[in-house]
N, C-alpha and C. Protein backbone atom coordinates (compact mmCIF):
# COMPACT_ATOMS: atom_id res chain seq x y z
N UNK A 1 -88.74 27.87 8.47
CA UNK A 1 -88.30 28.51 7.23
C UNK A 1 -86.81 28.27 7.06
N UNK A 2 -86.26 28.20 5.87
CA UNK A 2 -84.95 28.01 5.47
C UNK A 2 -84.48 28.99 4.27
N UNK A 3 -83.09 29.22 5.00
CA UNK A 3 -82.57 31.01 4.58
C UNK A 3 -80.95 30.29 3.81
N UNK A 4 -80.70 30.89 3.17
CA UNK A 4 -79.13 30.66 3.10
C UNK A 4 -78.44 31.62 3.92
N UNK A 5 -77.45 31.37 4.11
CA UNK A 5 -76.67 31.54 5.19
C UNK A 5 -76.26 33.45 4.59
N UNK A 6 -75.69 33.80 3.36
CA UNK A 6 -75.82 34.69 2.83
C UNK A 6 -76.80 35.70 2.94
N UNK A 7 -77.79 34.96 2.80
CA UNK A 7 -79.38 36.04 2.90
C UNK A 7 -79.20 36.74 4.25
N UNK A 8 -78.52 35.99 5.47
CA UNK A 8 -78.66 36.63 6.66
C UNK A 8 -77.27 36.95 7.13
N UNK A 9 -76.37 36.52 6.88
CA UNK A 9 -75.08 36.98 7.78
C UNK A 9 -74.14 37.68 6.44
N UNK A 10 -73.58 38.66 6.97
CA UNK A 10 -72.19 38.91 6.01
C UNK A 10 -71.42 38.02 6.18
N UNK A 11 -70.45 37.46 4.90
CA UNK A 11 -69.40 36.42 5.47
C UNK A 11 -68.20 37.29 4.95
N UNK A 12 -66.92 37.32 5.72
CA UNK A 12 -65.83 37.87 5.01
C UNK A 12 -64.72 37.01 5.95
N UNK A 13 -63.84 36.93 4.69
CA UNK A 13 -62.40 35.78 5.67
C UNK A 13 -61.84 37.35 6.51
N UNK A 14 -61.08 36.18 7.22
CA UNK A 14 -60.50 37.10 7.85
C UNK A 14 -59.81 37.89 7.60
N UNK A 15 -58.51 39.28 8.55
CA UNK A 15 -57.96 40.08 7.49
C UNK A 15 -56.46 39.13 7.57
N UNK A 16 -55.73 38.59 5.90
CA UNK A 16 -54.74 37.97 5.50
C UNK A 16 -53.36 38.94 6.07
N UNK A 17 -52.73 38.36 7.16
CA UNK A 17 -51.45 39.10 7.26
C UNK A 17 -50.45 38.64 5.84
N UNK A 18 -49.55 39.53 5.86
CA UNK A 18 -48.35 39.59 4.47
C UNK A 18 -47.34 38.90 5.54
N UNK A 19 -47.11 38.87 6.31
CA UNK A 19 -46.05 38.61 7.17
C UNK A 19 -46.80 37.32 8.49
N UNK A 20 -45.47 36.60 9.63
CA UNK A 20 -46.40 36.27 10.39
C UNK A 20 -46.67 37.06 11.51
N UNK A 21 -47.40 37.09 12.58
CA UNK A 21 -47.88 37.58 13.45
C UNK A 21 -46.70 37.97 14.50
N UNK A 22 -46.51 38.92 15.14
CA UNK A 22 -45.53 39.16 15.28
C UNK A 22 -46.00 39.91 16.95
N UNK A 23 -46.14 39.45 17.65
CA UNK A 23 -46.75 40.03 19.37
C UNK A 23 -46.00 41.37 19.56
N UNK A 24 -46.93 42.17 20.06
CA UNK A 24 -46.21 43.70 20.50
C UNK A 24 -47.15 43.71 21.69
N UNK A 25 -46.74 44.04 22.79
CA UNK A 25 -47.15 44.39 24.15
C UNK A 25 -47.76 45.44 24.08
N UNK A 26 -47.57 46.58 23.32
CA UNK A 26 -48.00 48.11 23.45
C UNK A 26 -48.50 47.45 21.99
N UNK A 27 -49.43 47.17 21.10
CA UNK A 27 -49.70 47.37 19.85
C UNK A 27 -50.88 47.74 20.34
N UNK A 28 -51.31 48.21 18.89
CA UNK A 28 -52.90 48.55 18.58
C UNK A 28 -54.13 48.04 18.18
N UNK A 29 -53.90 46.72 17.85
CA UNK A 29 -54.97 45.88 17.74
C UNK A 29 -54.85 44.26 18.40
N UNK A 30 -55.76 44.25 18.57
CA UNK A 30 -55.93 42.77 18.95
C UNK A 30 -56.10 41.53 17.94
N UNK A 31 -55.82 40.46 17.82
CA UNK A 31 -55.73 39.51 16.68
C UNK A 31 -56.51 37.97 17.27
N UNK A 32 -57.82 38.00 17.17
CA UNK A 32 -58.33 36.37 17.14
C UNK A 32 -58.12 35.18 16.26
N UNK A 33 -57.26 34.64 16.64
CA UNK A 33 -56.40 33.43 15.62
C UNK A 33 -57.42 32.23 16.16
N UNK A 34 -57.07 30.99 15.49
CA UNK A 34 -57.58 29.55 15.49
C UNK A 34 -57.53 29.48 17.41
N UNK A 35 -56.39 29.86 17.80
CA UNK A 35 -56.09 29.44 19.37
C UNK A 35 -56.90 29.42 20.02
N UNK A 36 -57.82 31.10 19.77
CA UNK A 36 -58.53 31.40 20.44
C UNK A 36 -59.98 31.12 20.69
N UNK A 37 -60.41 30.14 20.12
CA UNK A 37 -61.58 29.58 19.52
C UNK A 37 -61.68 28.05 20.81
N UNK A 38 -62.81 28.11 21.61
CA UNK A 38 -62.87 27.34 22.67
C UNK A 38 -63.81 26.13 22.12
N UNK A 39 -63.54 25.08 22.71
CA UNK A 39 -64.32 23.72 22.55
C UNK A 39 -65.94 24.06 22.61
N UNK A 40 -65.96 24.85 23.49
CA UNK A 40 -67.32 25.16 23.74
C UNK A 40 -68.37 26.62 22.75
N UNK A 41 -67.35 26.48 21.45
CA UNK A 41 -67.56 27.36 20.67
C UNK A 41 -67.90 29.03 20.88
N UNK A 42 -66.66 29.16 21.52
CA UNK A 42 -66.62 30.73 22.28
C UNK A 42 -65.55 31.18 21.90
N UNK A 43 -65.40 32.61 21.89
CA UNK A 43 -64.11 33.42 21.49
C UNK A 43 -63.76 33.49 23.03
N UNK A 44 -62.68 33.39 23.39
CA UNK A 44 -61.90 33.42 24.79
C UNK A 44 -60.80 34.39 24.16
N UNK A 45 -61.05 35.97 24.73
CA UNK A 45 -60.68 37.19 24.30
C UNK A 45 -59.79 37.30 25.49
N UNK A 46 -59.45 36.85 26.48
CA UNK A 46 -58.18 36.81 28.03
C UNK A 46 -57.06 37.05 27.12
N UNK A 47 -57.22 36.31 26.30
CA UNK A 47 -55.06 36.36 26.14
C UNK A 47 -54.87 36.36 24.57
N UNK A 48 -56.02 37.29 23.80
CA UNK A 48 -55.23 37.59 22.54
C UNK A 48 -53.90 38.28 22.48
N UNK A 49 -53.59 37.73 21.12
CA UNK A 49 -52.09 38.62 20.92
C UNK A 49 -52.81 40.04 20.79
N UNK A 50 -51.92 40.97 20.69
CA UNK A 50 -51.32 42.01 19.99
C UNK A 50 -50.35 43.08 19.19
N UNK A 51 -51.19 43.34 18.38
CA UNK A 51 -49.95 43.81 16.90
C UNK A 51 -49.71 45.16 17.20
N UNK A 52 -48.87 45.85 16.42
CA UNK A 52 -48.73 46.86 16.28
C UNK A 52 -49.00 47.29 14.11
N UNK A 53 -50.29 47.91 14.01
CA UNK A 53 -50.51 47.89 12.51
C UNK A 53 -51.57 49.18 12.41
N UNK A 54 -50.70 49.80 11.66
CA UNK A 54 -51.61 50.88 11.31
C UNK A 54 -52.79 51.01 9.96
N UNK A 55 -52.69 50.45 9.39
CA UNK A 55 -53.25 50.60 7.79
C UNK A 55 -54.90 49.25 8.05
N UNK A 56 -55.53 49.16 9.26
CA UNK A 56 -56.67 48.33 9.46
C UNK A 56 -57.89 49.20 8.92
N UNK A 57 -58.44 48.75 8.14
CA UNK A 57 -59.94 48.91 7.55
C UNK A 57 -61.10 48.66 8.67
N UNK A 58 -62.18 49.78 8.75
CA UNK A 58 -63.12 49.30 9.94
C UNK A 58 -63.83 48.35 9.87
N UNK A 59 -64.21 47.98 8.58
CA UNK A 59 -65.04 46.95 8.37
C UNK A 59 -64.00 45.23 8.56
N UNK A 60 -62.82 45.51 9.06
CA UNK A 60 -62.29 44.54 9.45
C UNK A 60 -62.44 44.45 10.87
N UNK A 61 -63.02 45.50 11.82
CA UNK A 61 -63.22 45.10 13.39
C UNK A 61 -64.00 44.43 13.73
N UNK A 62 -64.17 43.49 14.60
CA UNK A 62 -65.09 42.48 14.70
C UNK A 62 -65.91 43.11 16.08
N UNK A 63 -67.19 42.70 16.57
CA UNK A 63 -68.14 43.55 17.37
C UNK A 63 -68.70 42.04 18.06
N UNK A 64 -68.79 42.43 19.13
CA UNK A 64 -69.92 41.37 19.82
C UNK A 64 -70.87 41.39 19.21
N UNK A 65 -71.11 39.38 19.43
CA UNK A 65 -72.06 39.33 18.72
C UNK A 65 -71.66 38.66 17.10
N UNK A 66 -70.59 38.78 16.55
CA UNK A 66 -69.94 38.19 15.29
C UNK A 66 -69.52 36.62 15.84
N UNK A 67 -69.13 35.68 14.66
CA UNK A 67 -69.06 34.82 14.71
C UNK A 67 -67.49 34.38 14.08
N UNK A 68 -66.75 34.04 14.60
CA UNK A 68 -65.45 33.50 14.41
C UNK A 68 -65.90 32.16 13.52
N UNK A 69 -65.66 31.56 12.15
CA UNK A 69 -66.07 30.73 11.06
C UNK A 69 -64.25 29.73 10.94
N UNK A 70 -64.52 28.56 11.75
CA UNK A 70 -63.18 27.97 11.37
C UNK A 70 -63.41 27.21 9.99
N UNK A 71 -62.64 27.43 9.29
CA UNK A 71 -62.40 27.32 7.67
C UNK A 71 -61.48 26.10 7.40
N UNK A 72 -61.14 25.85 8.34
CA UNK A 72 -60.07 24.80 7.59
C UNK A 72 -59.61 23.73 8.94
N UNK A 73 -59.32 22.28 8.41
CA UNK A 73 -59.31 21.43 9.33
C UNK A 73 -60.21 21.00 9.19
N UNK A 74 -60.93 19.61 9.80
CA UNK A 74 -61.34 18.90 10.28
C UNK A 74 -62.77 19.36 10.92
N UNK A 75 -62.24 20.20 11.66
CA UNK A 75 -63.50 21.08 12.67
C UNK A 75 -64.50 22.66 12.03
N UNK A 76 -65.23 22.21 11.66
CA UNK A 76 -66.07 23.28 10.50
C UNK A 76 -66.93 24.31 11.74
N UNK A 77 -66.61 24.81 12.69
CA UNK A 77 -67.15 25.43 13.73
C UNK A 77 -67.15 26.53 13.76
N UNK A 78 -67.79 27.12 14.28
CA UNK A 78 -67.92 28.77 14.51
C UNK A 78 -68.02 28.97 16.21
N UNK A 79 -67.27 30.19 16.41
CA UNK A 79 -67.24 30.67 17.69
C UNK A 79 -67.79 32.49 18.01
N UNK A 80 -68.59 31.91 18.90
CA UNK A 80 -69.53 33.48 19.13
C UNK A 80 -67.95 34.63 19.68
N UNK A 81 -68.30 35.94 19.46
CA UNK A 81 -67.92 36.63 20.07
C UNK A 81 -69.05 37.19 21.47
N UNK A 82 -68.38 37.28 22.77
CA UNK A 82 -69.06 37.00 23.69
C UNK A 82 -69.22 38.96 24.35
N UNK A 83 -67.70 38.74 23.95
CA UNK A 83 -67.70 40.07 24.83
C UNK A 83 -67.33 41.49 23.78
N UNK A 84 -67.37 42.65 24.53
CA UNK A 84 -67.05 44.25 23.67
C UNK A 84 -65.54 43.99 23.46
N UNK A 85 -64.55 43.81 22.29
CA UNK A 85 -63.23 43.75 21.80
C UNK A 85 -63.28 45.49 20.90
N UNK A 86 -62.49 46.17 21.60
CA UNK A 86 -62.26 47.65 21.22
C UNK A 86 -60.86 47.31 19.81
N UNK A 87 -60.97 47.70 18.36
CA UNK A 87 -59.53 47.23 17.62
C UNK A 87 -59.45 45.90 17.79
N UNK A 88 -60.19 44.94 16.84
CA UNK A 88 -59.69 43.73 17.00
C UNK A 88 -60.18 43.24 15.76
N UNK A 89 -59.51 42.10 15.32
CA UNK A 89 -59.70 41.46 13.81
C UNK A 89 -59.47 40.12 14.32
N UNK A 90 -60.14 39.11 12.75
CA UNK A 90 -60.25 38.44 13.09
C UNK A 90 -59.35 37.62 11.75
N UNK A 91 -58.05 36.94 12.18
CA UNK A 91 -57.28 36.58 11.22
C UNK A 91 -57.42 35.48 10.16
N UNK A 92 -56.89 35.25 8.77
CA UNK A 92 -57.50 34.24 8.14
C UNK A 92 -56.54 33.16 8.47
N UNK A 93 -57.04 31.74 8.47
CA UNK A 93 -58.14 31.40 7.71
C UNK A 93 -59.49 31.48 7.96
N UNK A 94 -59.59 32.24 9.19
CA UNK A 94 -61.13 32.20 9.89
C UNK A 94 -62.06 33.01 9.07
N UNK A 95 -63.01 33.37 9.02
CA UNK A 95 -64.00 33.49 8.47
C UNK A 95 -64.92 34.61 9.27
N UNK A 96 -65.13 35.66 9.20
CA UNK A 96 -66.26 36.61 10.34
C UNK A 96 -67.19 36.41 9.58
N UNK A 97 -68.10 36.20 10.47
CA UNK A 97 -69.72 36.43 10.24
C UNK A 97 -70.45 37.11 11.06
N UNK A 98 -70.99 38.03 10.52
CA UNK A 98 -72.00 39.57 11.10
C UNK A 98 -73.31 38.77 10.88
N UNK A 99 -74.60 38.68 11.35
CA UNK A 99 -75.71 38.81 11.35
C UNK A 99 -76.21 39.81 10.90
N UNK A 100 -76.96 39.74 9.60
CA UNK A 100 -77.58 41.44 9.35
C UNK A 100 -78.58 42.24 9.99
N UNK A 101 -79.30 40.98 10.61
CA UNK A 101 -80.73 41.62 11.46
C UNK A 101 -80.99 40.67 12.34
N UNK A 102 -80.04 41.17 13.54
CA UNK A 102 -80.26 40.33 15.08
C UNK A 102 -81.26 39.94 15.53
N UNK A 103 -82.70 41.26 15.31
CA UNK A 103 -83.96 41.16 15.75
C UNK A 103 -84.74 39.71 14.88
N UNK A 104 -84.21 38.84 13.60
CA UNK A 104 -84.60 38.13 12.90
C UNK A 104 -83.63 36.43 13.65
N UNK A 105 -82.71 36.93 13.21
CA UNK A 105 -81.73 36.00 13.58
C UNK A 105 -80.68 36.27 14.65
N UNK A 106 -80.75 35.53 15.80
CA UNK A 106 -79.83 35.54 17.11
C UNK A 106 -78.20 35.02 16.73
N UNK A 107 -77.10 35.76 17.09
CA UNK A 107 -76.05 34.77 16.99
C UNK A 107 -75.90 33.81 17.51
N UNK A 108 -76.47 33.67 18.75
CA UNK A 108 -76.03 32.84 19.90
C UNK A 108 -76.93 31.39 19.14
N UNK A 109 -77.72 31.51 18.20
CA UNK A 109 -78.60 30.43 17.62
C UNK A 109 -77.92 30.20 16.66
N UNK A 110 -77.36 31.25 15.79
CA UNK A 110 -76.63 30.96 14.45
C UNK A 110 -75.39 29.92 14.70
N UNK A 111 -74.29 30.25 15.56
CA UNK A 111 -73.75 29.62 16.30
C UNK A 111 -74.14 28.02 16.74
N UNK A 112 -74.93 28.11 17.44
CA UNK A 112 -75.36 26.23 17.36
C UNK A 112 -76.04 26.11 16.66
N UNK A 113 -76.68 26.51 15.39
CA UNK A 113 -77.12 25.77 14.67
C UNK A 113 -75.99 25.28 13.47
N UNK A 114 -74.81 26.13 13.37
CA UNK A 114 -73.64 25.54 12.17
C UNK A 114 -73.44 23.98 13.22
N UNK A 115 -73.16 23.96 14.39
CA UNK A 115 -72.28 22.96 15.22
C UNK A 115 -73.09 21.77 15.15
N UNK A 116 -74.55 21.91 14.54
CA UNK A 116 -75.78 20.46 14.55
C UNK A 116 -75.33 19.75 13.22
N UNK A 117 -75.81 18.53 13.22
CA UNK A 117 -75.09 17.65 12.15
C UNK A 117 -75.70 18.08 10.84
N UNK A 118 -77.52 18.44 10.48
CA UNK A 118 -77.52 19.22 9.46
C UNK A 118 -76.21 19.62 8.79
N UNK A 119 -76.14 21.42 9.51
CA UNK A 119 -74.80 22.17 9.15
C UNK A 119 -73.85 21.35 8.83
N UNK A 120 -73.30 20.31 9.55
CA UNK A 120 -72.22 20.14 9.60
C UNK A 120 -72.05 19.00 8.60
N UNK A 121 -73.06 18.38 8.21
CA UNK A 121 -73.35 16.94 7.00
C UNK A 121 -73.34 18.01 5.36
N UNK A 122 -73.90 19.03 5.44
CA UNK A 122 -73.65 20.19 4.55
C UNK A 122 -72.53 20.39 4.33
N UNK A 123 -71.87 21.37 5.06
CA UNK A 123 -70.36 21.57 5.24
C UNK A 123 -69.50 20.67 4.71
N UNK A 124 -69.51 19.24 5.20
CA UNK A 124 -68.47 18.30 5.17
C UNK A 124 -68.56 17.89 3.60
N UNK A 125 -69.93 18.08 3.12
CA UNK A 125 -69.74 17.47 1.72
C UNK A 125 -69.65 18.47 0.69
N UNK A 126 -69.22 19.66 0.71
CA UNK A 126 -68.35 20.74 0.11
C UNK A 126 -66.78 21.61 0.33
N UNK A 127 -66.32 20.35 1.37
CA UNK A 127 -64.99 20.87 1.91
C UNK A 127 -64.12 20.32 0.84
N UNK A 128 -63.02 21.05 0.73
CA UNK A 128 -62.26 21.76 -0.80
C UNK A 128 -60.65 20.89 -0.54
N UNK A 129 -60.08 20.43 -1.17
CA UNK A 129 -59.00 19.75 -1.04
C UNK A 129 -58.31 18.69 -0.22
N UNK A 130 -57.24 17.74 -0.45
CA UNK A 130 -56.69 16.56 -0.36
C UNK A 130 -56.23 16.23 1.11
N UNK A 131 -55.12 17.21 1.46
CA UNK A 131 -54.47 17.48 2.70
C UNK A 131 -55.44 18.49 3.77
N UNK A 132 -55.09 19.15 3.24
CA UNK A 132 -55.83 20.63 3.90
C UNK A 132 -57.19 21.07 4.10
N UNK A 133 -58.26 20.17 4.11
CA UNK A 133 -59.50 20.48 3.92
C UNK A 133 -59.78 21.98 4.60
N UNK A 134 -60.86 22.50 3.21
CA UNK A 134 -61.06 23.82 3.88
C UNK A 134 -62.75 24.22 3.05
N UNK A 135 -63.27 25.10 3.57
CA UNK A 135 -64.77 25.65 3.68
C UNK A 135 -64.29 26.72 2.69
N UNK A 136 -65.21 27.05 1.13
CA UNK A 136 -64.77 28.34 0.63
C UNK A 136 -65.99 29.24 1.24
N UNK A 137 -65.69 30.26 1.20
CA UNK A 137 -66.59 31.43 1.24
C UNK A 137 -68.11 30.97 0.49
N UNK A 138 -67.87 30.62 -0.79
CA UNK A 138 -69.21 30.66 -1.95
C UNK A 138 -69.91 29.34 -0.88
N UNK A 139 -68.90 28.37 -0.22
CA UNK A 139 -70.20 27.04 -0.03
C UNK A 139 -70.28 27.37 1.56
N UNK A 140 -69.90 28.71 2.13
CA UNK A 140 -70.46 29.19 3.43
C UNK A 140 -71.82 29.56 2.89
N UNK A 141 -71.52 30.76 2.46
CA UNK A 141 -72.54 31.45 1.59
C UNK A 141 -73.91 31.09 1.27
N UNK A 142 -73.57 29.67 0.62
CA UNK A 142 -74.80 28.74 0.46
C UNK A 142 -75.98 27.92 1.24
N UNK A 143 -74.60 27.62 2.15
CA UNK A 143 -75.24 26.74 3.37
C UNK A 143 -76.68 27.33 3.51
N UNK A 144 -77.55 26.23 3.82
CA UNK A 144 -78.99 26.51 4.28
C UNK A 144 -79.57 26.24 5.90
N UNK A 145 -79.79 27.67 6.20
CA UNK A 145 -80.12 27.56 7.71
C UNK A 145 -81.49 27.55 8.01
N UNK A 146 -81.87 26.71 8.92
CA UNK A 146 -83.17 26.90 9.70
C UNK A 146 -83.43 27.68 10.67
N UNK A 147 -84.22 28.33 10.54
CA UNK A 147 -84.38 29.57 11.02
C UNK A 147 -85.86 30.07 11.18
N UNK A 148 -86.62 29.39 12.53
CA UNK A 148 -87.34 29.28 12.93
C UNK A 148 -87.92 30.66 13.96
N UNK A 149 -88.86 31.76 14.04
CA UNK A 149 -89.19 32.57 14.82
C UNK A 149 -88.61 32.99 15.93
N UNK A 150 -88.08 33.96 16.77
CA UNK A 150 -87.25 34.56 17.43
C UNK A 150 -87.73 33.74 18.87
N UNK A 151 -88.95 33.67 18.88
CA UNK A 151 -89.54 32.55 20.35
C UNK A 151 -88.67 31.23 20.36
N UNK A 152 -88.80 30.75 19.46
CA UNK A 152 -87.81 29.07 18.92
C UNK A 152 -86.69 29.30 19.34
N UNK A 153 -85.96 30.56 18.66
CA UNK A 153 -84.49 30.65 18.62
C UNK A 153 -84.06 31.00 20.19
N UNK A 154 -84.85 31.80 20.82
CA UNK A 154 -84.24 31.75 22.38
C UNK A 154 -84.78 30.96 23.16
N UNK A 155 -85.82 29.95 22.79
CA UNK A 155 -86.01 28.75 23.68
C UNK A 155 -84.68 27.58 23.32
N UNK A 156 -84.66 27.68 22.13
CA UNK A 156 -83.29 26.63 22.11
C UNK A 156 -81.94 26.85 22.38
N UNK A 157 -81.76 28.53 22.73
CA UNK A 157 -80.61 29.06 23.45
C UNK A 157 -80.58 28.81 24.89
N UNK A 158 -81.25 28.81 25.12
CA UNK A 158 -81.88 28.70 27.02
C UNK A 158 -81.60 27.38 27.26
N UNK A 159 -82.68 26.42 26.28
CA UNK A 159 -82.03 24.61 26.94
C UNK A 159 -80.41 24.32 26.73
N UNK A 160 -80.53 25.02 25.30
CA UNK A 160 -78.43 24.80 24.98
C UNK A 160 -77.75 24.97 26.24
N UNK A 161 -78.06 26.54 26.98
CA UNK A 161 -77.60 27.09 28.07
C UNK A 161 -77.65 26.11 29.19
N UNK A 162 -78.75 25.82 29.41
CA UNK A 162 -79.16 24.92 30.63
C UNK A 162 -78.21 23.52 30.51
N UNK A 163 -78.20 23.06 29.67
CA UNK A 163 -76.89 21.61 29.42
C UNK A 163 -75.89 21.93 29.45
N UNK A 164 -75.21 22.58 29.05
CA UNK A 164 -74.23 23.10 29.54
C UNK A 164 -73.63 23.51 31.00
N UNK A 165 -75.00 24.16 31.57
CA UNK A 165 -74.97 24.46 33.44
C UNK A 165 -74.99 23.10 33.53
N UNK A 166 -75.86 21.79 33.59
CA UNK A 166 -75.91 20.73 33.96
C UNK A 166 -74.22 20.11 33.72
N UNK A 167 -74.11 19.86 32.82
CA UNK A 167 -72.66 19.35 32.37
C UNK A 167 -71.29 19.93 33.26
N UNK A 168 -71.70 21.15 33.47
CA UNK A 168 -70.61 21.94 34.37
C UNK A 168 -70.59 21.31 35.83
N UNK A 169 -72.21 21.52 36.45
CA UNK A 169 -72.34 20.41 37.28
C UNK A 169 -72.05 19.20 37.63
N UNK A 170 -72.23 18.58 36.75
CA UNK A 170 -71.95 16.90 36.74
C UNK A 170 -70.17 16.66 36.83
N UNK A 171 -69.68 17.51 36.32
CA UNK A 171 -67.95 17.96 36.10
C UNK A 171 -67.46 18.04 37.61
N UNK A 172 -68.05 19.13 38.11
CA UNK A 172 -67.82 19.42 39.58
C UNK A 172 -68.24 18.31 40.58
N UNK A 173 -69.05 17.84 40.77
CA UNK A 173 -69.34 16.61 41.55
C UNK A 173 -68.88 15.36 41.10
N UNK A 174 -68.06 14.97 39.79
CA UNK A 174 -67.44 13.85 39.73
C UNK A 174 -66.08 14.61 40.81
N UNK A 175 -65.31 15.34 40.05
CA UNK A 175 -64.39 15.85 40.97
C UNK A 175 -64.34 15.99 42.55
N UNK A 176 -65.14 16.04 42.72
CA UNK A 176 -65.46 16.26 44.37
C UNK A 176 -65.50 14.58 45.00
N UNK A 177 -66.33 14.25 44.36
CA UNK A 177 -66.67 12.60 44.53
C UNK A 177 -65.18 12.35 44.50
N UNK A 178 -64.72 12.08 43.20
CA UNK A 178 -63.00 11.38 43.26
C UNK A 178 -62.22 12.18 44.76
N UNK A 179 -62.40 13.13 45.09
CA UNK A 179 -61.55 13.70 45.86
C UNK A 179 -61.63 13.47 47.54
N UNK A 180 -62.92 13.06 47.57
CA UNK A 180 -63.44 12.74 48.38
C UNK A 180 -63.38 10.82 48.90
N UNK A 181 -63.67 10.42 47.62
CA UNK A 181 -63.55 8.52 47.90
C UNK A 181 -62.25 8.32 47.97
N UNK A 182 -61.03 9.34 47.32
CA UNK A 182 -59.83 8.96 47.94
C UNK A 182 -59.35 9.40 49.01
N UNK A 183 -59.62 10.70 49.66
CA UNK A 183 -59.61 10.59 50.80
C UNK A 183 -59.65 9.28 51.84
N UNK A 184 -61.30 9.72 51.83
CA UNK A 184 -61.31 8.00 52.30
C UNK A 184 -60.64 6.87 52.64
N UNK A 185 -60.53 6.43 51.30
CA UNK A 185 -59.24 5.03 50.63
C UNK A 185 -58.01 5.68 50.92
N UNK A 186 -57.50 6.36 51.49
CA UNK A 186 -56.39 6.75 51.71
C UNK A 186 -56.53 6.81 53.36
N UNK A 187 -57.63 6.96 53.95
CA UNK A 187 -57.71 6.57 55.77
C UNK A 187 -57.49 5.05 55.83
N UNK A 188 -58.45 4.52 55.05
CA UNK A 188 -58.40 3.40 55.42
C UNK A 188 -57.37 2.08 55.12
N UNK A 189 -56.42 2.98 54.04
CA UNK A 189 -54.92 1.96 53.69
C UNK A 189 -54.31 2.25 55.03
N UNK A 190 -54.10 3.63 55.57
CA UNK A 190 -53.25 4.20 56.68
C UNK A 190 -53.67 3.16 58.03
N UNK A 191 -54.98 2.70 58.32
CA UNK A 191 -55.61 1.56 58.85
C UNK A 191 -56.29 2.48 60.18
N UNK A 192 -57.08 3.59 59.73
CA UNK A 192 -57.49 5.18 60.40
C UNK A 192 -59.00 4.57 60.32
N UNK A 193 -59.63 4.02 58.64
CA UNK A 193 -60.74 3.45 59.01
C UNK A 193 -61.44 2.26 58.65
N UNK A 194 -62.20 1.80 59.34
CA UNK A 194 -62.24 0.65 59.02
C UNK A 194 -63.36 0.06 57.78
């Protein structure tokens, strides 16, 4: 079945600072900028800033489980929120996206399914200006998702998952290998082996 993206997620940009961002050690909210947005399409919540701002709207806090929507650039991606962020927003140009009914639609699926070339052959041929390419809200909105039974959606979270463990793997044993064959090549320049 195929949903627009609207039918199932709230989309709202992020909240627009008047000023720039300005780090406070003791502030009160936390701020997910572009930075924080990982290759591996994850919010990496370790080392947000923090503001000091009183006048935040609740429906600007973002909740595990939301989706960080990069809007502009090159890279049309979304990043899961992974973990519980107590006071935290999510700044523009990014884009939050809520799921309205988890039990229908998984984030962790919504999420790789924007990052598949579908989504992303969509996306690319409604991105908005010369220099600056950027995603509006109305052609998020539109986008058409597949959205296949809750069995589908966590079997294709699980293999996603599983390549990823593999890949992590394969990472670690090249490393080991290099660290190891130079060892080696490093006995046997010394003339240790033969």
């Amino acid at each position: 079945m195929e949903v627009k993206l609207k039918e199932v997620c709230e989309v709202q940009l992020g909240y627009a600072f008047r000023t720039r961002i300005e780090p406070a050690f003791e502030g009160n909210i936390s701020v997910i900028q572009m930075k924080d947005l990982t290759s591996q399409n994850l919010v990496d919540s370790s080392d947000l800033v923090r503001i000091h701002f009183d006048d935040m709207k609740d429906h600007h806090f973002v909740r595990k489980g939301d989706l960080a929507f990069r809007s502009r650039g090159l890279d049309t991606t979304s990043a899961l929120i992974m973990d519980e962020i107590t006071e935290c927003v999510i700044a523009a140009p990014l884009y939050l996206l809520r799921v309205k009914e988890p039990e229908r639609l998984n984030p962790s699926y919504l999420n790789w399914f924007i990052s598949q070339s579908k989504a992303q052959t969509w996306l690319r041929k409604r991105t908005e200006g010369s220099n600056q390419k950027m995603v509006s809200r109305q052609a998020l909105e539109e986008m058409v998702v597949d959205l296949p039974i809750m069995e589908k959606q966590m079997k294709v979270i699980e293999i996603v998952s599983l390549g990823e463990h593999e890949t992590s793997l394969l990472k670690k044993l090249t490393s080991t290998k290099k660290v190891y064959t130079n060892a080696v090549l490093q006995r046997y320049a010394e003339g240790e082996a033969k």
